[in-house]
N, C-alpha and C. Protein backbone atom coordinates (compact mmCIF):
# COMPACT_ATOMS: atom_id res chain seq x y z
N UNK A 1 0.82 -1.19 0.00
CA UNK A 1 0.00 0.00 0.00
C UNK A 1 0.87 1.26 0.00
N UNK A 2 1.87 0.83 0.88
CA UNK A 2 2.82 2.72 0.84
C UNK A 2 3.26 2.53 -0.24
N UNK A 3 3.98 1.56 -0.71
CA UNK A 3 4.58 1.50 -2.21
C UNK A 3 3.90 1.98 -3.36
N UNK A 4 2.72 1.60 -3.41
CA UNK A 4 1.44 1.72 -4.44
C UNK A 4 1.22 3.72 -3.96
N UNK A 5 1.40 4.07 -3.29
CA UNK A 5 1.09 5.22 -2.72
C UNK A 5 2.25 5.93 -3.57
N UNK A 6 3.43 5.84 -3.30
CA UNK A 6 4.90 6.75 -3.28
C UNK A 6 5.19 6.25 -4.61
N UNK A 7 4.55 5.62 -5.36
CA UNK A 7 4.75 4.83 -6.84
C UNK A 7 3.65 5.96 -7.71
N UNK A 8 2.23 6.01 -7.11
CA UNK A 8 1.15 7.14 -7.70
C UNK A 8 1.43 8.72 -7.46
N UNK A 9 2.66 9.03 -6.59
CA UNK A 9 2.40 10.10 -6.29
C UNK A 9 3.73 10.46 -7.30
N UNK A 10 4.78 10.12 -7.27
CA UNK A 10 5.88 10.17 -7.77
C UNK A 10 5.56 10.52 -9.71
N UNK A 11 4.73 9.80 -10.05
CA UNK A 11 4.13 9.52 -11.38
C UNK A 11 3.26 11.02 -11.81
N UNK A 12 2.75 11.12 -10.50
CA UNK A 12 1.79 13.02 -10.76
C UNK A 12 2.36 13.80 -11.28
N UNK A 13 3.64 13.59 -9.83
CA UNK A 13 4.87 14.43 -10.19
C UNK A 13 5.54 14.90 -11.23
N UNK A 14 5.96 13.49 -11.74
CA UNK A 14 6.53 13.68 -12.78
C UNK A 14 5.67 14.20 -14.09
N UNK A 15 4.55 13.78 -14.61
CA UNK A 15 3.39 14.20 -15.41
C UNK A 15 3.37 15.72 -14.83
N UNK A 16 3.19 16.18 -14.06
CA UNK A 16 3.12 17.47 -13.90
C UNK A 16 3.88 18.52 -14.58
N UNK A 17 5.44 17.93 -14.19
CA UNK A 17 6.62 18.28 -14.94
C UNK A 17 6.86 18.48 -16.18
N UNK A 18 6.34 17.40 -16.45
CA UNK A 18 6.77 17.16 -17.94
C UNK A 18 5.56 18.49 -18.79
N UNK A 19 4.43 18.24 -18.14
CA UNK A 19 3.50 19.12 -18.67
C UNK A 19 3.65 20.59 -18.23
N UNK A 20 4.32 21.05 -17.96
CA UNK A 20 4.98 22.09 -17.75
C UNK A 20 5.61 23.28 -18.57
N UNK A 21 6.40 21.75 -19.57
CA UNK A 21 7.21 22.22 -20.62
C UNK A 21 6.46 22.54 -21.89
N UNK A 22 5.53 21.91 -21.71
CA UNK A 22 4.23 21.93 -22.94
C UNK A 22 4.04 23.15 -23.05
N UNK A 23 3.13 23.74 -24.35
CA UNK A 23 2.64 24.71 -24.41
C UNK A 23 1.05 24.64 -25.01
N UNK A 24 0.27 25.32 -23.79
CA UNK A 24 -1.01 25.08 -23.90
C UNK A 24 -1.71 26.03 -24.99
N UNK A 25 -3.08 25.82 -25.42
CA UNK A 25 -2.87 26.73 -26.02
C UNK A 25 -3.88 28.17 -25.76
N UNK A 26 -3.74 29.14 -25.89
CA UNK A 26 -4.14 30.66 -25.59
C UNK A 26 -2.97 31.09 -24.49
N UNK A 27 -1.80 30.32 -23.98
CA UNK A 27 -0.87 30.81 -23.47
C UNK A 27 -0.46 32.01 -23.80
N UNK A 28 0.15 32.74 -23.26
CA UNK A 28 0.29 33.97 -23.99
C UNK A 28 2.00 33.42 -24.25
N UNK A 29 2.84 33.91 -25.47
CA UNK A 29 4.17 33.65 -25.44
C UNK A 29 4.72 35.17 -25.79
N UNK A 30 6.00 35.44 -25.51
CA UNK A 30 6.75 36.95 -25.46
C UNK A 30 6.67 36.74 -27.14
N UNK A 31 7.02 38.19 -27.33
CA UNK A 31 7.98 38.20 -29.06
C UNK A 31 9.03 38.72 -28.52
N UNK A 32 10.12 38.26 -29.64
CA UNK A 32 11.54 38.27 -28.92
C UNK A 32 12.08 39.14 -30.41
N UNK A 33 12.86 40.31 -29.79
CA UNK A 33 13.07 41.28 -30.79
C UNK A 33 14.76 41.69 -30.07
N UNK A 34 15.73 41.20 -31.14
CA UNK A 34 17.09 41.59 -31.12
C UNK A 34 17.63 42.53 -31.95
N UNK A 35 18.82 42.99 -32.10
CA UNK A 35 19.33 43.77 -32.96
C UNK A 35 19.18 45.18 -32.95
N UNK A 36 19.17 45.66 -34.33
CA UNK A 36 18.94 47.36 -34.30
C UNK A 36 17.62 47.75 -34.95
N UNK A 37 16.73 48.10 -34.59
CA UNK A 37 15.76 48.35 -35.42
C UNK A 37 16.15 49.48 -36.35
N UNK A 38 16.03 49.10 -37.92
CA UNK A 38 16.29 49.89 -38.83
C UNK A 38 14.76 50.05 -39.44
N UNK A 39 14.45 51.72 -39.67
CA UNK A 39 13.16 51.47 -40.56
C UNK A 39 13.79 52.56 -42.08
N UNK A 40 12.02 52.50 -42.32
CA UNK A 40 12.74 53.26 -44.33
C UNK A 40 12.81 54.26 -43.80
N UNK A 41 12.41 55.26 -43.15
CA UNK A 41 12.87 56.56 -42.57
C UNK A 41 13.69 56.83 -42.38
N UNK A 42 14.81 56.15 -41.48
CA UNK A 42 16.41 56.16 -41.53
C UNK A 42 17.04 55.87 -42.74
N UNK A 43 16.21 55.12 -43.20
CA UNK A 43 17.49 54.55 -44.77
C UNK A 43 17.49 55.90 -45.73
N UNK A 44 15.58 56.34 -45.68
CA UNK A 44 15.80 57.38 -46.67
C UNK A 44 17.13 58.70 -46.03
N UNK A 45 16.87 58.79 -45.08
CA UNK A 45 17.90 60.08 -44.41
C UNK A 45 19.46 60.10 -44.67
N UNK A 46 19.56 58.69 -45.16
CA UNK A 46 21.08 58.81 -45.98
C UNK A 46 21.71 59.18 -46.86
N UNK A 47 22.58 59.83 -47.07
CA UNK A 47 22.73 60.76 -48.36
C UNK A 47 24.62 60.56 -48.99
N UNK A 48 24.63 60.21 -50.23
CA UNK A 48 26.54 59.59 -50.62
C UNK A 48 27.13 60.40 -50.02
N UNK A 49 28.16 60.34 -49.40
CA UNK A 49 29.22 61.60 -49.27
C UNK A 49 29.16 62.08 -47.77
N UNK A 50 27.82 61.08 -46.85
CA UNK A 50 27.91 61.70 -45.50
C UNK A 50 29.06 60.74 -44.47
N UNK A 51 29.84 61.31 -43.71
CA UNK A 51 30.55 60.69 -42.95
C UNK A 51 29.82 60.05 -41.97
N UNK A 52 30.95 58.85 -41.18
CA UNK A 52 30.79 57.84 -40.74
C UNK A 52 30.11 58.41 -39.25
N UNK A 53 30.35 59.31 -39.12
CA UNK A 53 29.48 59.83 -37.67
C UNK A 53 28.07 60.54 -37.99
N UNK A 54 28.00 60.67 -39.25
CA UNK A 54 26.42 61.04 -39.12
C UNK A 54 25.35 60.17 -39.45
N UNK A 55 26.08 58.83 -40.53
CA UNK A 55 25.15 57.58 -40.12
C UNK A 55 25.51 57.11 -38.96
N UNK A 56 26.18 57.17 -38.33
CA UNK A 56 25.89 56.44 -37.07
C UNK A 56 24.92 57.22 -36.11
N UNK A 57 24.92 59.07 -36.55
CA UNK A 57 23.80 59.77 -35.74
C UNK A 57 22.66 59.20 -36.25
N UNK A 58 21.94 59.17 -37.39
CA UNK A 58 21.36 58.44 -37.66
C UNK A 58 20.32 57.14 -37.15
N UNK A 59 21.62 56.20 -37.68
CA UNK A 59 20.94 54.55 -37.59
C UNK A 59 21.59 53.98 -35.97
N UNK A 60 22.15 54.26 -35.39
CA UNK A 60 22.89 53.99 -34.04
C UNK A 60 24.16 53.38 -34.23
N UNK A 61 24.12 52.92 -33.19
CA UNK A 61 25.58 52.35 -33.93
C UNK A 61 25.46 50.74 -33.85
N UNK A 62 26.04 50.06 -34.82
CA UNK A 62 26.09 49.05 -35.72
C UNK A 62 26.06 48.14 -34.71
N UNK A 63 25.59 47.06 -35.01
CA UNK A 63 25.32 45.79 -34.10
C UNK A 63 26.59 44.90 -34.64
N UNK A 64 27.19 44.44 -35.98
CA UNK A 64 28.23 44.30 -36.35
C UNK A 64 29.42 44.75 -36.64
N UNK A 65 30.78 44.94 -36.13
CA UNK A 65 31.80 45.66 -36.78
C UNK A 65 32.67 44.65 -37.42
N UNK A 66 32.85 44.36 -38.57
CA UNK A 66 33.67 43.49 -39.23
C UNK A 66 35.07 43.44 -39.21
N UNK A 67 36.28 42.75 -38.66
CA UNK A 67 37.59 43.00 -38.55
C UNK A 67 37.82 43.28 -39.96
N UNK A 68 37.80 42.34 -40.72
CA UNK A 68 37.99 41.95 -42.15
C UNK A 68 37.50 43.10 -42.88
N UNK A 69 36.60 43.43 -42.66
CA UNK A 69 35.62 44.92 -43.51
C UNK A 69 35.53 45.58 -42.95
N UNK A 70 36.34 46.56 -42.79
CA UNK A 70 36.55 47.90 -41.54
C UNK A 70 35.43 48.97 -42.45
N UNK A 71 35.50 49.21 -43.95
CA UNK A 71 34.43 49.87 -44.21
C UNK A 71 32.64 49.44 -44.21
N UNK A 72 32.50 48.92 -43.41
CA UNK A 72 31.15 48.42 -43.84
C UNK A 72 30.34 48.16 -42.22
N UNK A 73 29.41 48.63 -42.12
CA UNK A 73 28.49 48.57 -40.98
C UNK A 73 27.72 47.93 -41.25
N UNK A 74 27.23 46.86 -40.38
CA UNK A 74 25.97 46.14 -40.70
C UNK A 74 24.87 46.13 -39.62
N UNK A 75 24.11 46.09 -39.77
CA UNK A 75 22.33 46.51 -38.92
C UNK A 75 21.53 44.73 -39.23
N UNK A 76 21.58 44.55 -38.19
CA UNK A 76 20.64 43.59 -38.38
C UNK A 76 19.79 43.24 -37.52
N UNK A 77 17.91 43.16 -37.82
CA UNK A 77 16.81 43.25 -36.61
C UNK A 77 16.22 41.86 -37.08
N UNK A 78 15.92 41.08 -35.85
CA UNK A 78 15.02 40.01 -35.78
C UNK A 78 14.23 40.02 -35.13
N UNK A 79 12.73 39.46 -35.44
CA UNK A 79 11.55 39.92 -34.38
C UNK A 79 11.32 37.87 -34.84
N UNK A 80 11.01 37.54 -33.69
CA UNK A 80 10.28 36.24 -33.42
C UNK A 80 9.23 36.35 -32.69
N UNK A 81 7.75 36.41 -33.40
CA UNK A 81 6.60 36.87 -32.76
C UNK A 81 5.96 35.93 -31.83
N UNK A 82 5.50 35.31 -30.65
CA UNK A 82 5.58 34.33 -30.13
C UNK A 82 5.02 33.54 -30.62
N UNK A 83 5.32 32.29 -31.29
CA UNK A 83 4.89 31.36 -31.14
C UNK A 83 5.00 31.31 -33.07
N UNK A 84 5.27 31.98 -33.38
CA UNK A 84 5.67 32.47 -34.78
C UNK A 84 6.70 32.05 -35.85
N UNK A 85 6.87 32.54 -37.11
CA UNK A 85 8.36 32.33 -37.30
C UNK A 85 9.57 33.70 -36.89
N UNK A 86 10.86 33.30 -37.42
CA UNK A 86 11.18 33.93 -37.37
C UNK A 86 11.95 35.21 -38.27
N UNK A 87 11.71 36.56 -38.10
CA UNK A 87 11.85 37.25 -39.78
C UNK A 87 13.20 38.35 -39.13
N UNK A 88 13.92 38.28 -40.09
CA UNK A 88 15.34 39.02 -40.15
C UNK A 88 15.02 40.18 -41.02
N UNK A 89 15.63 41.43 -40.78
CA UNK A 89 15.67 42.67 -41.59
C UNK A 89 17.54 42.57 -41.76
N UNK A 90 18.30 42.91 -43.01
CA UNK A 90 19.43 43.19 -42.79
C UNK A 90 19.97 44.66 -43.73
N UNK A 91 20.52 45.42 -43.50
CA UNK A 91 21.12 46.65 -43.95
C UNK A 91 22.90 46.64 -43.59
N UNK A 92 23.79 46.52 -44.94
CA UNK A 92 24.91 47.07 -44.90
C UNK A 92 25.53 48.40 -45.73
N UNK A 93 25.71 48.93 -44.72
CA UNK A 93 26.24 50.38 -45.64
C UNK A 93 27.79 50.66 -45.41
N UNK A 94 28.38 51.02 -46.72
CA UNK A 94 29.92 50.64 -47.34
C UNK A 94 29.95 52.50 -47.33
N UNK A 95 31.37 52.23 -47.19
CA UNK A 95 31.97 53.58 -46.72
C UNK A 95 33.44 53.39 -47.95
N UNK A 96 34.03 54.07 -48.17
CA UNK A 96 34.88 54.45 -48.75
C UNK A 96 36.30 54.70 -47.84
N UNK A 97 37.25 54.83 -48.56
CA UNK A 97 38.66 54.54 -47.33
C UNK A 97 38.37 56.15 -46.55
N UNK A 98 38.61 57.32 -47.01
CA UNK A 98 37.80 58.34 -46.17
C UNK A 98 36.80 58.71 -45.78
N UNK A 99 35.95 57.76 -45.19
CA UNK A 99 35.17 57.68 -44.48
C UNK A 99 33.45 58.19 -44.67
N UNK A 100 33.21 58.04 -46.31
CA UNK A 100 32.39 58.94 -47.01
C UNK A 100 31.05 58.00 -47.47
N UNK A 101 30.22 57.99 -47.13
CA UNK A 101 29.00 56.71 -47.69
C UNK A 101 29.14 56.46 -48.84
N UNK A 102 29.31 55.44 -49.37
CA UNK A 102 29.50 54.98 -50.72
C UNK A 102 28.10 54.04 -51.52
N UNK A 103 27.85 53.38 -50.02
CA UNK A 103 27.09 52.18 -50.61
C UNK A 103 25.91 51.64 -49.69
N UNK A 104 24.83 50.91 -50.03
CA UNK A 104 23.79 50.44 -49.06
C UNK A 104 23.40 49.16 -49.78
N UNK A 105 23.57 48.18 -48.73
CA UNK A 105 22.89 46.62 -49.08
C UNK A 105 22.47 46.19 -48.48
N UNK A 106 21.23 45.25 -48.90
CA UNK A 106 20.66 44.48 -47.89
C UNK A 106 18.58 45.19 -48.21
N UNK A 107 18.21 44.38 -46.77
CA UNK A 107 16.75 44.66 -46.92
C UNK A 107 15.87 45.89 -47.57
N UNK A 108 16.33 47.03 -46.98
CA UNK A 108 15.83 48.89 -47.33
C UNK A 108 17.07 48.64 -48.33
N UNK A 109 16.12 49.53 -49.22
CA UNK A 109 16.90 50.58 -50.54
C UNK A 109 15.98 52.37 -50.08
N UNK A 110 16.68 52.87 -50.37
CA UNK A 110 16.21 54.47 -50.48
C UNK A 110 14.95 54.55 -51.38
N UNK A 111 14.03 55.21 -50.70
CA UNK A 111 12.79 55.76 -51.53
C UNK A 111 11.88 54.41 -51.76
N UNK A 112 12.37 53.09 -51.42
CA UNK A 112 11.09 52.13 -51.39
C UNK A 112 10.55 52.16 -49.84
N UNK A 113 9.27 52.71 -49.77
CA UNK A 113 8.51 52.32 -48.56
C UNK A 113 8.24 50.94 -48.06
N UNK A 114 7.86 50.64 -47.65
CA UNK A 114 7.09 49.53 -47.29
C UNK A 114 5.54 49.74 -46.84
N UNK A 115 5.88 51.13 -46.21
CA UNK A 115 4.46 51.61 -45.68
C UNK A 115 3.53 51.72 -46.71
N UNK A 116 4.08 52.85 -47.85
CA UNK A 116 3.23 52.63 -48.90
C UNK A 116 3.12 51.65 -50.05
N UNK A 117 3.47 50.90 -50.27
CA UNK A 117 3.08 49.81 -50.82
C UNK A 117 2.24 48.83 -50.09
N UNK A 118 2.23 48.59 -49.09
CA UNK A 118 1.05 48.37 -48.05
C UNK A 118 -0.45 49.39 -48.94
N UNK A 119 -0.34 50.43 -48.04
CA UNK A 119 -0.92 51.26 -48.87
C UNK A 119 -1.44 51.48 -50.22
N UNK A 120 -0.45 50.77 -51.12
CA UNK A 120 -1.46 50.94 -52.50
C UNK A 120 -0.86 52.14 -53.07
N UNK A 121 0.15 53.17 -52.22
CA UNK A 121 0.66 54.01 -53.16
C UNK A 121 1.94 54.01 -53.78
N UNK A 122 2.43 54.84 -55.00
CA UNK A 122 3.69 55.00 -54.88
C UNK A 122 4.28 55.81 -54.77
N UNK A 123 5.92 55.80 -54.52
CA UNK A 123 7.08 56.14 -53.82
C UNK A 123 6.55 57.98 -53.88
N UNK A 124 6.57 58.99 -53.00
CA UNK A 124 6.66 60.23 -53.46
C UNK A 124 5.20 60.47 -53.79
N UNK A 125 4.17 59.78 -53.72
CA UNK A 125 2.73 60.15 -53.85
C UNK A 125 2.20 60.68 -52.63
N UNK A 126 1.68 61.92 -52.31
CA UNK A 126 1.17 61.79 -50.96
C UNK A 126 -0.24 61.38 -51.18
N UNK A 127 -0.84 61.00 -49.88
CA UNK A 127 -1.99 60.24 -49.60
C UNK A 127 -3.08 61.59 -49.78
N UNK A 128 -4.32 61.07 -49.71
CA UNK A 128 -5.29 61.37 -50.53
C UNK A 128 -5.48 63.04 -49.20
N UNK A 129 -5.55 62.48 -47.94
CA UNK A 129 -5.18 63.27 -46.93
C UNK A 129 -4.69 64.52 -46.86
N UNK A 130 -3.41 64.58 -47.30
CA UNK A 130 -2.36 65.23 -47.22
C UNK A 130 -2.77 66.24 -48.08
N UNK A 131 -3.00 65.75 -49.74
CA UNK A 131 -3.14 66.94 -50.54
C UNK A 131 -3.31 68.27 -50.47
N UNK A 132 -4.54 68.37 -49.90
CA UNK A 132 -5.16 70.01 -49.46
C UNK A 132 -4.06 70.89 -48.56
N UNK A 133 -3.19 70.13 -47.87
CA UNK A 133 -2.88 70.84 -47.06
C UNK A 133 -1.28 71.35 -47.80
N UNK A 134 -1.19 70.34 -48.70
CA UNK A 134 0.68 70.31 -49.60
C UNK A 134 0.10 71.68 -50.50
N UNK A 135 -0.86 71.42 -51.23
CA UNK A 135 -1.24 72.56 -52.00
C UNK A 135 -1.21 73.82 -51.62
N UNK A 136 -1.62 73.79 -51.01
CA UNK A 136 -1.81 75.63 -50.03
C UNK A 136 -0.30 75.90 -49.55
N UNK A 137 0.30 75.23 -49.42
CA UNK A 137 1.48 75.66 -48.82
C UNK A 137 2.50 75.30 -50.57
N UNK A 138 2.28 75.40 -51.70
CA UNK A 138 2.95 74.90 -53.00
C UNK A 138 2.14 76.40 -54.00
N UNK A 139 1.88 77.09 -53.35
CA UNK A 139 1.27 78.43 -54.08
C UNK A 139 2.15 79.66 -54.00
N UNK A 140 2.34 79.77 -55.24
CA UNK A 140 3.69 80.79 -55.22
C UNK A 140 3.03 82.59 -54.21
N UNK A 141 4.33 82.92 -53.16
CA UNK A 141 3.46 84.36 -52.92
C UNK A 141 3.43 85.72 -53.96
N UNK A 142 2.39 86.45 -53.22
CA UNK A 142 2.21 87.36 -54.09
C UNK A 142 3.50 88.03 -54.05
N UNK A 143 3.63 88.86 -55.06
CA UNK A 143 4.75 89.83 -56.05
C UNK A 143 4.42 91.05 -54.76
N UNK A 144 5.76 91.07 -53.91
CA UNK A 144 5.78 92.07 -53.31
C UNK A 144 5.06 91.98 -51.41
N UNK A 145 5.18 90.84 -51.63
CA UNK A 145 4.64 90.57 -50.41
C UNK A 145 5.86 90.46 -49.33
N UNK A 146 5.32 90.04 -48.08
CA UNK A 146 6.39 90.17 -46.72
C UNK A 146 6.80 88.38 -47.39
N UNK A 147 5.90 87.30 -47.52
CA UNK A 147 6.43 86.21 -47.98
C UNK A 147 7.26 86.20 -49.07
N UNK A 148 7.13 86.95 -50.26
CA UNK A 148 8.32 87.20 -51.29
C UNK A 148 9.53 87.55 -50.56
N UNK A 149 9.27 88.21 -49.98
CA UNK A 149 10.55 88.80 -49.42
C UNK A 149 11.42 87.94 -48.66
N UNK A 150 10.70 87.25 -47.65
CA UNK A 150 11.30 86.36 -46.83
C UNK A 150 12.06 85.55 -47.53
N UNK A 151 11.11 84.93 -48.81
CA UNK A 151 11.86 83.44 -49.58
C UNK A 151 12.43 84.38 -50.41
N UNK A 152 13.00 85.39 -50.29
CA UNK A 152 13.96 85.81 -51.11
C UNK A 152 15.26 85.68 -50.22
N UNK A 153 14.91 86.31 -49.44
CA UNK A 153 16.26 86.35 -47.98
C UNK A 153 16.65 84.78 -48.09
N UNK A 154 15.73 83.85 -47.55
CA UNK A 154 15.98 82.51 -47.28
C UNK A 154 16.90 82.04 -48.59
N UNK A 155 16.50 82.18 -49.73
CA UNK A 155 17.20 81.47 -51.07
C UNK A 155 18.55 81.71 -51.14
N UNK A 156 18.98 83.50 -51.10
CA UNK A 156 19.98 84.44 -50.85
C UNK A 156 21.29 83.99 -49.65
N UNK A 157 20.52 83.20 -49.05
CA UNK A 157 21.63 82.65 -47.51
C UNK A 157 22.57 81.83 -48.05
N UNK A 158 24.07 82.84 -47.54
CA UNK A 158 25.26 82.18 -47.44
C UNK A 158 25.52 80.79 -46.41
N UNK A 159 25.73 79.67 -47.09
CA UNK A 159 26.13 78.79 -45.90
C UNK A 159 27.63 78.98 -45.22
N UNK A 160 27.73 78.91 -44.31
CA UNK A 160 29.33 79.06 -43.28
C UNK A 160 29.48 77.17 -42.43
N UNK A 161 30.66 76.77 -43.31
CA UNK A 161 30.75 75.44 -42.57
C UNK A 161 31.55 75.42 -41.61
N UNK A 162 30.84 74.54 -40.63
CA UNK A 162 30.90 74.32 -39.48
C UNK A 162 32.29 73.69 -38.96
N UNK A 163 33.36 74.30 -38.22
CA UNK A 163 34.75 73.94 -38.11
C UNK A 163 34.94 72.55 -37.21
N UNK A 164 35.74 71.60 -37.53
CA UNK A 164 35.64 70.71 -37.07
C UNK A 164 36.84 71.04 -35.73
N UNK A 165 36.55 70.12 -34.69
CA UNK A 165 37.88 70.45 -33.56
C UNK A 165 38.81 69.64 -34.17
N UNK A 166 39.90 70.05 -33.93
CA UNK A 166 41.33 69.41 -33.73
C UNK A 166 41.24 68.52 -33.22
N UNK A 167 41.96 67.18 -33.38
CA UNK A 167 42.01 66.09 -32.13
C UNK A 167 43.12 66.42 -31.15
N UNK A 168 43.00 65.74 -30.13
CA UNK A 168 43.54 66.23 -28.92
C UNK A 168 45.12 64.88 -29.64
N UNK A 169 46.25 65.45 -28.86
CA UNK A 169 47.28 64.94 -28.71
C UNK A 169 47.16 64.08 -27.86
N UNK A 170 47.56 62.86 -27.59
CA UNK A 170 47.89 61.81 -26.75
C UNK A 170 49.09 61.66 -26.06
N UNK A 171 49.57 62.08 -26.60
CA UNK A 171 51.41 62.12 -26.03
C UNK A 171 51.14 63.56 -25.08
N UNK A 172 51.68 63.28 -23.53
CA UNK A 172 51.94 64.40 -22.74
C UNK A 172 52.82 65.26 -23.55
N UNK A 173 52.81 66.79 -22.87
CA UNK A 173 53.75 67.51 -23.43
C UNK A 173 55.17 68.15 -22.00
């Protein structure tokens, strides 16, 4: 009888356990999201010729640094939705030996949305929304107005570039 006892209880036990590991179902499970989130908003904001510190202001800084490929940053986001598969985004952008954007590969290209093609529109179309409000502000001002004037000043502006610091010496003096 104790045997038959410590033999049924041991057996719960273990069934318990084991069912544990199971997954029932309406469980709720996490989504599991690594990497850098890159979207088309950042990709579009890239422009040839910008240095290596303003994509990194940008997109953050790189989840990969390649020994082998010192010019090339790579971004890569995985979302595993629970219980889901799992979907990879990847973006590499190539730099030039002075440090100048050269290149972009991988998932995003510039100027393809994703949003709008969802959407039904294309690239540079604004939505049906938007119109009224792009228009009114796409109307040339009147001849002689305080707005002529302004977008005259504004067009007229000298740019002054911005001095970079010196790097500091490392060697005491």
């Amino acid at each position: 009888m104790q045997n038959t006892k410590l033999l049924l209880t041991s057996l719960t036990l273990a069934g318990l356990f084991a069912l544990a590991g199971c997954s029932f179902p309406g469980v709720y499970k996490l989504d599991i999201q690594q990497g850098n989130v890159v979207t088309q908003d950042m990709i579009d904001q890239l422009k040839p010729g910008m240095t290596r510190r303003q994509v990194r202001f940008i997109m953050g800084n790189a989840l990969i640094s390649d020994t082998f490929h010192p010019n090339r940053l790579d971004y890569i986001y995985t979302l595993q939705p629970g219980g889901g598969q799992r979907q990879q985004e990847h973006a590499s952008i190539l730099f030039s030996d002075n440090d100048q954007l050269i290149g972009l590969a991988g998932d995003f290209m510039p100027g393809v949305s994703r949003d709008e093609a969802i959407l039904g529109q294309e690239a540079g179309t604004p939505s049906n929304q938007a119109k009224p409000a792009t228009e009114a502000q796409e109307a040339p001002p009147a001849p002689g107005s305080l707005l002529e004037k302004i977008q005259g000043e504004v067009d007229n502006v000298e740019t002054t570039p911005v001095p970079s610091p010196e790097p500091l010496e490392s060697a005491p003096q």
